[in-house]
Protein backbone atom coordinates (compact mmCIF):
# COMPACT_ATOMS: atom_id res chain seq x y z
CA UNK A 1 39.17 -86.35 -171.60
CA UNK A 2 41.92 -88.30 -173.53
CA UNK A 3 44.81 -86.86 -174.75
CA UNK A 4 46.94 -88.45 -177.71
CA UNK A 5 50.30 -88.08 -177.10
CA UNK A 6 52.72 -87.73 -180.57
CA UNK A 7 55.94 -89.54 -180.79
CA UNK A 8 59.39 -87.92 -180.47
CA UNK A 9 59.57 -88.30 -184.48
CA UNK A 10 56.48 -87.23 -185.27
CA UNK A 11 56.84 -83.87 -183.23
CA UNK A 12 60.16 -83.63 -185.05
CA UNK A 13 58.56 -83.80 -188.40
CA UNK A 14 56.29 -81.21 -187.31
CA UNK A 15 58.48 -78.61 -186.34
CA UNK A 16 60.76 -79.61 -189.51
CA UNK A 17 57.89 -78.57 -191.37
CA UNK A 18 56.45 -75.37 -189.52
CA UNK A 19 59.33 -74.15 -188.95
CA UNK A 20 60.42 -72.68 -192.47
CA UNK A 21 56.72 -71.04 -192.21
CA UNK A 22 57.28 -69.28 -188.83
CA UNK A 23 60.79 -68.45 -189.66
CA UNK A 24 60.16 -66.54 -193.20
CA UNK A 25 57.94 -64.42 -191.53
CA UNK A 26 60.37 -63.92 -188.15
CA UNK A 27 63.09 -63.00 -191.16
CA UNK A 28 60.70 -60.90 -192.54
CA UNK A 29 59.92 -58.23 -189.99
CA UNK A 30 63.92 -58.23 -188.45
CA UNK A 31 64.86 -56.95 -192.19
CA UNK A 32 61.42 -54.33 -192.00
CA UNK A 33 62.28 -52.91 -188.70
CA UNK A 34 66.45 -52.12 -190.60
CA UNK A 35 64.32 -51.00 -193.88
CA UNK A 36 61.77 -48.83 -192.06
CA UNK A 37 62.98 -47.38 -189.10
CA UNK A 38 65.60 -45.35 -192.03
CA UNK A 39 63.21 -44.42 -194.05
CA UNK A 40 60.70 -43.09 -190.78
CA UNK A 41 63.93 -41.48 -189.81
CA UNK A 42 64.37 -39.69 -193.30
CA UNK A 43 61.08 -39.00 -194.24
CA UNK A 44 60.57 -37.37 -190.35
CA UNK A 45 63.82 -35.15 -190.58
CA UNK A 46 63.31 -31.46 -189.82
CA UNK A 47 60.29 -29.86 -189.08
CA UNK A 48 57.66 -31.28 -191.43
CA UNK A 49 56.04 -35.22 -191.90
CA UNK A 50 57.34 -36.10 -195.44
CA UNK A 51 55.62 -39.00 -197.18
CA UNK A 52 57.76 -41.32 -198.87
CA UNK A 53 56.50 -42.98 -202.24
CA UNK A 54 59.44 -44.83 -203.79
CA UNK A 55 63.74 -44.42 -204.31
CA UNK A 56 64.83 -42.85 -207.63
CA UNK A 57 68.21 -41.93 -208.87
CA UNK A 58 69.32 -42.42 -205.30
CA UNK A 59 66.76 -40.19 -203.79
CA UNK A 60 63.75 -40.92 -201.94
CA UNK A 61 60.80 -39.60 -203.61
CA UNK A 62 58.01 -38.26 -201.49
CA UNK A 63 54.38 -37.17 -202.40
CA UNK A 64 51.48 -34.90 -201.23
CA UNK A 65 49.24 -35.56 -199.23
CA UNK A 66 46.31 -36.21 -202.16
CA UNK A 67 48.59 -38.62 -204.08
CA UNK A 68 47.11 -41.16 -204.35
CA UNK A 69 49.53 -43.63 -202.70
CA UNK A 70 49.66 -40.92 -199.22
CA UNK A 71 48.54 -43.56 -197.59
CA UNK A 72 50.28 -46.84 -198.10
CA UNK A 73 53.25 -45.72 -196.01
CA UNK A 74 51.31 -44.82 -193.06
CA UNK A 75 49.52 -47.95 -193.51
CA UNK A 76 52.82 -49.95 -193.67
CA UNK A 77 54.08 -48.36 -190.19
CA UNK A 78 50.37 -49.52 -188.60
CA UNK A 79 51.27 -53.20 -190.02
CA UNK A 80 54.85 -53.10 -188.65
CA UNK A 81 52.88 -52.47 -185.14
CA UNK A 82 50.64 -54.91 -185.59
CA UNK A 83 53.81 -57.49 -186.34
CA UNK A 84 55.45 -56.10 -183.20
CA UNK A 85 53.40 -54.98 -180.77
CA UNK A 86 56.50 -52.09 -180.04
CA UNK A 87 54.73 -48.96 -179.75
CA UNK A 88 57.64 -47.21 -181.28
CA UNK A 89 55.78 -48.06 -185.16
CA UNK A 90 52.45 -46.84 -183.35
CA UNK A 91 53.48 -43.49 -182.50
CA UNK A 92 54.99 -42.98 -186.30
CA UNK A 93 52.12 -44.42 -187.69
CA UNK A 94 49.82 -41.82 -186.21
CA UNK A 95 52.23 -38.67 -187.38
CA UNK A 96 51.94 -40.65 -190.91
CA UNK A 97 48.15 -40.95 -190.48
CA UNK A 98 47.17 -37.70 -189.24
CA UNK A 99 49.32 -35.22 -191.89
CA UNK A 100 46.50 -36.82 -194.17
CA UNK A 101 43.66 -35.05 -192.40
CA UNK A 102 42.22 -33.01 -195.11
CA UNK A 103 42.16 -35.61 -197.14
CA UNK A 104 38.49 -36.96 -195.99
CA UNK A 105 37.04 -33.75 -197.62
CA UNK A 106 38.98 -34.98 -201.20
CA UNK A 107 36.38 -35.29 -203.73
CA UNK A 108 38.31 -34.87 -207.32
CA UNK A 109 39.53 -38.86 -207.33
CA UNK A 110 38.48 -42.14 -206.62
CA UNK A 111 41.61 -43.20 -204.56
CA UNK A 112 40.66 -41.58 -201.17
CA UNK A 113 39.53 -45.20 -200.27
CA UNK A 114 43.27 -46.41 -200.53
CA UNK A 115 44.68 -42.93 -198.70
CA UNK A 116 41.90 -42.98 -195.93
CA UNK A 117 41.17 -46.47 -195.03
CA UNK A 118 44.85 -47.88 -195.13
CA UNK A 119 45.99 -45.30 -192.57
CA UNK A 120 42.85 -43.84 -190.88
CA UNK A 121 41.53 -47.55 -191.10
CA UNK A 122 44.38 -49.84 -189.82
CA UNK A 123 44.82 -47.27 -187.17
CA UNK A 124 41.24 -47.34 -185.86
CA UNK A 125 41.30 -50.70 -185.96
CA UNK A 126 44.68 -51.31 -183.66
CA UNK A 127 44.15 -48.20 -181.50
CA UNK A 128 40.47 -47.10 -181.92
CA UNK A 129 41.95 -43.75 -181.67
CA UNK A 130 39.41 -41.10 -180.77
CA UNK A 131 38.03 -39.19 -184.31
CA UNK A 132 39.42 -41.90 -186.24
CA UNK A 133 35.75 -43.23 -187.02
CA UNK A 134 34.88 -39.58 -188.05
CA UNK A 135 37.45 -38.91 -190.54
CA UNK A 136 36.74 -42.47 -192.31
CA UNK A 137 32.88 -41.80 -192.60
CA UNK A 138 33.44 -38.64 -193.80
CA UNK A 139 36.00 -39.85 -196.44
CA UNK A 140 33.12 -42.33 -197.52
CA UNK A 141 30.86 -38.59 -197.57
CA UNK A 142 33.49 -37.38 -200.11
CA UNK A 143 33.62 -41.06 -202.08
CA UNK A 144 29.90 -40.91 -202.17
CA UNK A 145 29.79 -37.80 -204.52
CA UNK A 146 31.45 -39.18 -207.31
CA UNK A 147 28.54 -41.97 -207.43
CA UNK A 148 26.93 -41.26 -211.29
CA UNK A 149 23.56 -43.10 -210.45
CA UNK A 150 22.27 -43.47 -214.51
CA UNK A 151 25.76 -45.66 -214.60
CA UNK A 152 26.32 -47.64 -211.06
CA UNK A 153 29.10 -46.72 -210.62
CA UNK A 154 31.78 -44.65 -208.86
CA UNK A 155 33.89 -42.37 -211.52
CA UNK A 156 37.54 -42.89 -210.97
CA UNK A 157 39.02 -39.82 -212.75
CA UNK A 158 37.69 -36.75 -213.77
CA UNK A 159 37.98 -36.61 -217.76
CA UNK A 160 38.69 -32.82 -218.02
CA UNK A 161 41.70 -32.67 -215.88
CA UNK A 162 45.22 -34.21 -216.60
CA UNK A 163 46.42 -36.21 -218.87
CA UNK A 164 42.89 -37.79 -218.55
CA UNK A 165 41.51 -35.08 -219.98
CA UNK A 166 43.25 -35.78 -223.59
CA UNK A 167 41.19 -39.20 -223.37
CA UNK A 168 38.26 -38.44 -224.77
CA UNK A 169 36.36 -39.94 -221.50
CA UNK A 170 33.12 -38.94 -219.76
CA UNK A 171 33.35 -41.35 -216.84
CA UNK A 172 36.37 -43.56 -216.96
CA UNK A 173 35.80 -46.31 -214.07
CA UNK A 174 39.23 -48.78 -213.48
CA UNK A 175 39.68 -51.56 -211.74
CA UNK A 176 41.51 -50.05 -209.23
CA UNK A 177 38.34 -48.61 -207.48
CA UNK A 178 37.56 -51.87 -206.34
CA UNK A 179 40.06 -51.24 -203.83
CA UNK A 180 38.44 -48.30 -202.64
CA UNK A 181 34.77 -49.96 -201.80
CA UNK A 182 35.82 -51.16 -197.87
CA UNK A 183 35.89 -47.93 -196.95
CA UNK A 184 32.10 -47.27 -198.17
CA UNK A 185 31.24 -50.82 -196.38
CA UNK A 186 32.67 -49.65 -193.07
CA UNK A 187 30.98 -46.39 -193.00
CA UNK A 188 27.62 -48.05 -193.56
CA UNK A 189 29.15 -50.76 -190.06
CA UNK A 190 29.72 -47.51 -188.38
CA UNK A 191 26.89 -45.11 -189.18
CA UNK A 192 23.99 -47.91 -190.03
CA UNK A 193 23.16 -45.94 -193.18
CA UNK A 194 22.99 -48.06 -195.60
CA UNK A 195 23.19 -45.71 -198.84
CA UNK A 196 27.34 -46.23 -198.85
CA UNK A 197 27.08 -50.12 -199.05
CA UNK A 198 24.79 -49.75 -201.77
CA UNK A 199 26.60 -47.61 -203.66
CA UNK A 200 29.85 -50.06 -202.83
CA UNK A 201 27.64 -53.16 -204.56
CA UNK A 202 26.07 -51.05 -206.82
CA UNK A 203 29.70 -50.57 -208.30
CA UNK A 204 31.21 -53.66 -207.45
CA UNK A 205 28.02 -55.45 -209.71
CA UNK A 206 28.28 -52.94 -212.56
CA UNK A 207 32.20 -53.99 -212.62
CA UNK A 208 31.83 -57.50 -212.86
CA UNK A 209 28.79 -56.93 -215.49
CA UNK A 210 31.40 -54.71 -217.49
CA UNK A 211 34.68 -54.97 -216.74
CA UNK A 212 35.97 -58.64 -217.57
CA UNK A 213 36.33 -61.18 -220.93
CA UNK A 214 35.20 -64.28 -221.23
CA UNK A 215 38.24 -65.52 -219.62
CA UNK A 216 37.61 -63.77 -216.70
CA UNK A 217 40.75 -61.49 -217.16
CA UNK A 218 39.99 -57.58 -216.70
CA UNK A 219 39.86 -54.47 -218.68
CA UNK A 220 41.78 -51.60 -217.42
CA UNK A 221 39.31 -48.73 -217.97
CA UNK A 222 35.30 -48.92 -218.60
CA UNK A 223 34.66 -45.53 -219.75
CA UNK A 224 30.35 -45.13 -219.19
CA UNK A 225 28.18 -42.15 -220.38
CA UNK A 226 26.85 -40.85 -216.73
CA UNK A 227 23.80 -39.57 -218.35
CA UNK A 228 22.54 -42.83 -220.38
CA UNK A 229 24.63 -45.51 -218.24
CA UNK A 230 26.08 -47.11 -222.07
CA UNK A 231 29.46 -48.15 -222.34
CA UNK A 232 31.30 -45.90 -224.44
CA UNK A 233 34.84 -47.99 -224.67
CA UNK A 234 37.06 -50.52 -222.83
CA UNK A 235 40.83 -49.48 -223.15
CA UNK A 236 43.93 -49.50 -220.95
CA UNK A 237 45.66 -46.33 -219.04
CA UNK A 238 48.76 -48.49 -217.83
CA UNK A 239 48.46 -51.59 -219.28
CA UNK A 240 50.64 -52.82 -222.75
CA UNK A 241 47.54 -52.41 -224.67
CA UNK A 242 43.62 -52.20 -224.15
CA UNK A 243 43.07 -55.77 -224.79
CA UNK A 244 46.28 -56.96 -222.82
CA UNK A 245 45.44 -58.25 -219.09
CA UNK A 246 47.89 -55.37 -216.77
CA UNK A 247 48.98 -57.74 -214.27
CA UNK A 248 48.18 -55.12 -211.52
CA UNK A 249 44.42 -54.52 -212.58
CA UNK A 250 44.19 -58.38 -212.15
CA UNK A 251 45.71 -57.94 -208.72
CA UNK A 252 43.04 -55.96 -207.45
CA UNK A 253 40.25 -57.47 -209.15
CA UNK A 254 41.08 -60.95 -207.40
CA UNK A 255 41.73 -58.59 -203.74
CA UNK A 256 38.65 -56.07 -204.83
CA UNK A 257 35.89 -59.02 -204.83
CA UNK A 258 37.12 -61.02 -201.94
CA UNK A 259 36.27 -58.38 -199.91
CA UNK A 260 33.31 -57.55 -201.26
CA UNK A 261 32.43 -61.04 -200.19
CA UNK A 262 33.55 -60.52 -196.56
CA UNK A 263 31.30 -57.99 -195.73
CA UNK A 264 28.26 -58.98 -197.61
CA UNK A 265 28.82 -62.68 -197.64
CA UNK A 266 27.30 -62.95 -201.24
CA UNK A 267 28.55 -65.99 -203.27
CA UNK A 268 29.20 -64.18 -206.63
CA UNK A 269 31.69 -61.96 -205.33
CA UNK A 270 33.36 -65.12 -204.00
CA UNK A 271 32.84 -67.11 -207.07
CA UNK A 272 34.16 -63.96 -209.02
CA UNK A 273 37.93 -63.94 -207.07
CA UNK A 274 38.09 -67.68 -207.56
CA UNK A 275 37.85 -67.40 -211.36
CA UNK A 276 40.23 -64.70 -211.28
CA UNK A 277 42.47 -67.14 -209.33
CA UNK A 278 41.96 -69.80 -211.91
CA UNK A 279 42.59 -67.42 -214.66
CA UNK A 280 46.19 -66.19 -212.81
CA UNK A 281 47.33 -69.39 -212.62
CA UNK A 282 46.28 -70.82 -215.69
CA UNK A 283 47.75 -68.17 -217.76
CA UNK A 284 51.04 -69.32 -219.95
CA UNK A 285 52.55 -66.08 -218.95
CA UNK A 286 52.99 -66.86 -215.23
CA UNK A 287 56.25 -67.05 -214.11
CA UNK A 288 57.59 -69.72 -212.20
CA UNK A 289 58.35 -68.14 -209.36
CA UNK A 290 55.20 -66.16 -209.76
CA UNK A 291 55.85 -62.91 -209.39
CA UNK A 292 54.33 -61.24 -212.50
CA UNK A 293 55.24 -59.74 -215.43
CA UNK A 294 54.00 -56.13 -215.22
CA UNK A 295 51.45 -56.97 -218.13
CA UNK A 296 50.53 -60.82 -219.31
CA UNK A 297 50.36 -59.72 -222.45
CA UNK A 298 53.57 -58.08 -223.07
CA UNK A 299 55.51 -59.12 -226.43
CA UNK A 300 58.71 -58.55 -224.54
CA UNK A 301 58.10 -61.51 -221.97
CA UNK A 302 60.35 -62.93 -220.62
CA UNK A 303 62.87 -59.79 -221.16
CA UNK A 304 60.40 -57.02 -219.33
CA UNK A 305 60.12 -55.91 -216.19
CA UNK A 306 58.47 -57.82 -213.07
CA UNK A 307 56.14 -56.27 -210.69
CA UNK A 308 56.65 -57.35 -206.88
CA UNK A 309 53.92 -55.14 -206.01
CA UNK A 310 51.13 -57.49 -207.90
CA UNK A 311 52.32 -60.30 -206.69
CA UNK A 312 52.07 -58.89 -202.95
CA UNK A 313 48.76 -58.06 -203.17
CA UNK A 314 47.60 -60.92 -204.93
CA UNK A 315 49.24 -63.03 -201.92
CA UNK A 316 47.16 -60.88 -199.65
CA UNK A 317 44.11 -61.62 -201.59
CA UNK A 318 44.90 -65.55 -201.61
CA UNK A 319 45.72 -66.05 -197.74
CA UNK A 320 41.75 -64.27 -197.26
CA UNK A 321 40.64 -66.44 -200.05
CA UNK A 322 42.15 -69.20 -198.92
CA UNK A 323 40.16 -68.03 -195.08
CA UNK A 324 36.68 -68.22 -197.00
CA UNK A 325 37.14 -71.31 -198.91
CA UNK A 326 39.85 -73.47 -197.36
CA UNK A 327 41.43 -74.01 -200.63
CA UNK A 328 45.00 -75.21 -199.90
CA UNK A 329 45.64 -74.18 -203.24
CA UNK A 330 45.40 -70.55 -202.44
CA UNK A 331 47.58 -70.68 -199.57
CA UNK A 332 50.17 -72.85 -201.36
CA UNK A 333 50.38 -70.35 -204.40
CA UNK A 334 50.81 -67.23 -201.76
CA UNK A 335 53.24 -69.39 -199.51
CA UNK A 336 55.36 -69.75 -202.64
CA UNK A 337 54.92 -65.80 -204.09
CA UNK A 338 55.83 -64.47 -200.36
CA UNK A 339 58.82 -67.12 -200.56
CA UNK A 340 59.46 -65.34 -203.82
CA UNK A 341 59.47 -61.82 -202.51
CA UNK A 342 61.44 -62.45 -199.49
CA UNK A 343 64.38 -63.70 -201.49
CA UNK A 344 67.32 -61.72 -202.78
CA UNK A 345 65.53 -61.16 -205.89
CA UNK A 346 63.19 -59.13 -205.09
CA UNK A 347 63.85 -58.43 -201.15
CA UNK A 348 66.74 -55.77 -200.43
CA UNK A 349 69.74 -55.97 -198.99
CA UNK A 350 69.96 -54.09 -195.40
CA UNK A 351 70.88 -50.31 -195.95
CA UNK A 352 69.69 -50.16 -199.76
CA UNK A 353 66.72 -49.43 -201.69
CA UNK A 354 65.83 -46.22 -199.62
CA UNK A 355 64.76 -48.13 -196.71
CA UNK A 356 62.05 -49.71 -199.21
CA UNK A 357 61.61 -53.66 -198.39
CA UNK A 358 60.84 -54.91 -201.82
CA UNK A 359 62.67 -53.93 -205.06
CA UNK A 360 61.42 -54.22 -209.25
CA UNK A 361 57.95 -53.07 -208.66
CA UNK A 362 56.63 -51.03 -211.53
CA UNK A 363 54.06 -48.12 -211.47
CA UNK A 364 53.01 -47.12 -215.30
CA UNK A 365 54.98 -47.75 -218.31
CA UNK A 366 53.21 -45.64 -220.63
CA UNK A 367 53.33 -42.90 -218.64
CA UNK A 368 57.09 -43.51 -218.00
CA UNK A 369 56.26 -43.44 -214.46
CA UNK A 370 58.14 -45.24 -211.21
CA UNK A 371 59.96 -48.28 -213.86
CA UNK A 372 61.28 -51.55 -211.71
CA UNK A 373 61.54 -49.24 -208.53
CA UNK A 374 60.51 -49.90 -205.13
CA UNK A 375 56.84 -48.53 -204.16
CA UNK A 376 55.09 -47.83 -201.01
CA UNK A 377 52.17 -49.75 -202.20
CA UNK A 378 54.34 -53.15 -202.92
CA UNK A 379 55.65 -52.95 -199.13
CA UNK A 380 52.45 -52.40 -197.59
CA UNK A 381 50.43 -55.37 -198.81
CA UNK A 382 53.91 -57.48 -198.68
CA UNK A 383 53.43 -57.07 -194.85
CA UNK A 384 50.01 -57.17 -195.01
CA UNK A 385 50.08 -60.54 -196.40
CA UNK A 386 52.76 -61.58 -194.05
CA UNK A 387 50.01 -60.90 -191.20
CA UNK A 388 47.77 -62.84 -192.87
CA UNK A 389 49.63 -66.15 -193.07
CA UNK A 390 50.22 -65.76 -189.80
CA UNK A 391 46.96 -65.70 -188.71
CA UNK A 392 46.37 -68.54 -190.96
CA UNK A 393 49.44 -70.60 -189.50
CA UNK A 394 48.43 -69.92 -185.78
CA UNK A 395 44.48 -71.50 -186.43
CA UNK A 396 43.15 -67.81 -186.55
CA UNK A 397 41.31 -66.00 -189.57
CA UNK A 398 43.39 -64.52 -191.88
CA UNK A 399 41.89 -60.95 -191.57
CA UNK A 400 41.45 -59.39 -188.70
CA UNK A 401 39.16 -56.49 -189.27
């Protein structure tokens, strides 16, 4: 075998050029392990597993256990693990992962996809810890019963309870539950019954049927009739208005379809998140350093608020697009929104912010709800993307699942 040999200067250009790559991410997890190892420290103090949510008024703000973001910051101590193999995240991870036991048995909201499968999940899938498998499948059990067959499709909210309840909804479906579909696709890996992927595709093709314009931008809320399967509206919960495009619904519909195509390989779902990536960057309203405005649509732009956390998880999305298609594109728009993040912008000073890595994230403005704060959610697919362009960078897939 023959070996060519680079010059001196070419291996200098090389590492001039890798280097910044490997480096953001090294910078990366040295400020995490400052950020997180106060807030595991907080949020473990005394006698009872707190989980923390976001930093208000100077206060971290912690949640139940069936919140719906319970289990982002489990997830986020599983990914700090994975970044440095130091068991230290490991063991926390698991006391943030197993105070959310009861939650496979959840059945009153959609969400138990994000709570279950980012901690149960991500721990399985760096420990394969014994029971793990068990609790996921029967979160997908729970998941499973809010299936309205007439419809296709797997009702977010329940319309009678809440704030919901003033909506005048029979089966409001967002975009969000996207998100919550892997964990249906890995019960049907684990179990071989196929009934959960179905109902995962079953939902994922009444969504794109339903849930998008013509230029591929998404609704926030489809709200069906579960007895007839009709449409009875299209309107926003937390967007600026029900036609405006909430830059977070976009977020997960680009993330929400990609996976869909990794675990059934079909070409739609694919062709769906690279319209969505088309429409994202295409869009006038895109900032320049693209991290986006918490709604496209919003009157106020450019004097509103930014969201870090859609611009994390859209990176996320792009690095496994990027995986399927080989688009440099992709990885060149999520290079420059994790560049983006990890600046002083958006990226918090040592000792500030709670402990929370990323700052100006925004959870719902009309229900005056977590407004340019930090969020669990925005940290955890932040790092999550970071493991993904390193996979990338090193010749590996992007997810490792």
């Amino acid at each position: 075998m023959k070996f060519k040999f680079l010059s001196t200067l070419a291996l200098a250009v090389i590492a001039a050029q890798c280097a910044p790559e490997t480096d953001i991410i090294k910078d990366n997890v040295e400020n995490a392990k400052v950020q997180l190892k106060s807030l595991v420290e907080a949020s473990e103090a005394g006698d009872t597993v707190r989980i923390p949510s976001t930093f208000k008024d100077g206060e971290i703000v912690y949640v139940p256990t069936d919140d719906w973001v319970s289990g982002f910051f489990a997830g986020t101590l599983w990914y700090m693990y994975e970044l440095t193999g130091d068991e230290y995240w490991a063991e926390h991870a698991r006391k943030q992962t197993e105070v959310l036991d009861t939650i496979q048995y959840l059945k009153w909201h959609h969400d138990i996809g994000f709570m279950i499968y980012d901690s149960y999940g991500n721990g399985l899938r760096l420990k394969n810890i014994d029971g793990y498998k068990d609790v996921i499948v029967n979160a997908a059990k729970s998941l499973s019963t809010r299936f309205r067959p007439r419809a296709g499709v797997i009702q977010s909210w329940d319309a009678d309870k809440g704030w919901q309840g003033t909506r005048g909804w029979k089966c409001p479906v967002i975009i969000d539950n996207m998100m919550n579909l892997e964990l249906l696709m890995k019960a049907t890996e684990f179990t071989g019954d196929s009934t959960y992927a179905k109902i995962a595709i079953s939902h994922a093709d009444q969504t794109m049927k339903n849930h998008y314009r013509p230029d591929y931008s998404t609704y926030h809320v489809v709200d069906y009739d579960p007895e007839t399967g009709e449409i009875r509206g299209r309107c926003t919960a937390q967007g600026y208005a029900d036609e405006s495009a909430w830059a977070r619904g976009q977020a997960w519909s680009i993330y929400g379809y990609t996976v869909m195509f990794r675990y059934t390989g079909d070409r739609k779902y694919l062709e769906r998140a690279e319209v969505v990536a088309d429409y994202l960057f295409n869009n006038p309203n895109m900032p320049e350093d693209l991290v986006p405005y918490w709604d496209f649509d919003c009157p106020d732009i450019p004097d509103t608020y930014r969201d870090a956390s859609s611009a994390a998880i859209i990176a996320s999305a792009l690095y496994e697009l990027y995986g399927f298609t080989e688009i440099s594109l992709y990885k060149e728009k999520a290079d420059k929104m994790i560049e983006s993040l990890s600046s002083s912008a958006y990226r918090a000073a040592q000792g500030t912010n709670g402990g929370f890595i990323l700052m100006h994230s925004v959870g719902s403005i009309p229900h005056g709800s977590s407004i340019d704060v930090p969020l669990n959610y925005a940290d955890y697919y932040f790092l999550e993307a970071l493991i993904r362009k390193g996979n990338i960078e090193k010749g590996l897939a992007p997810v490792n699942y």
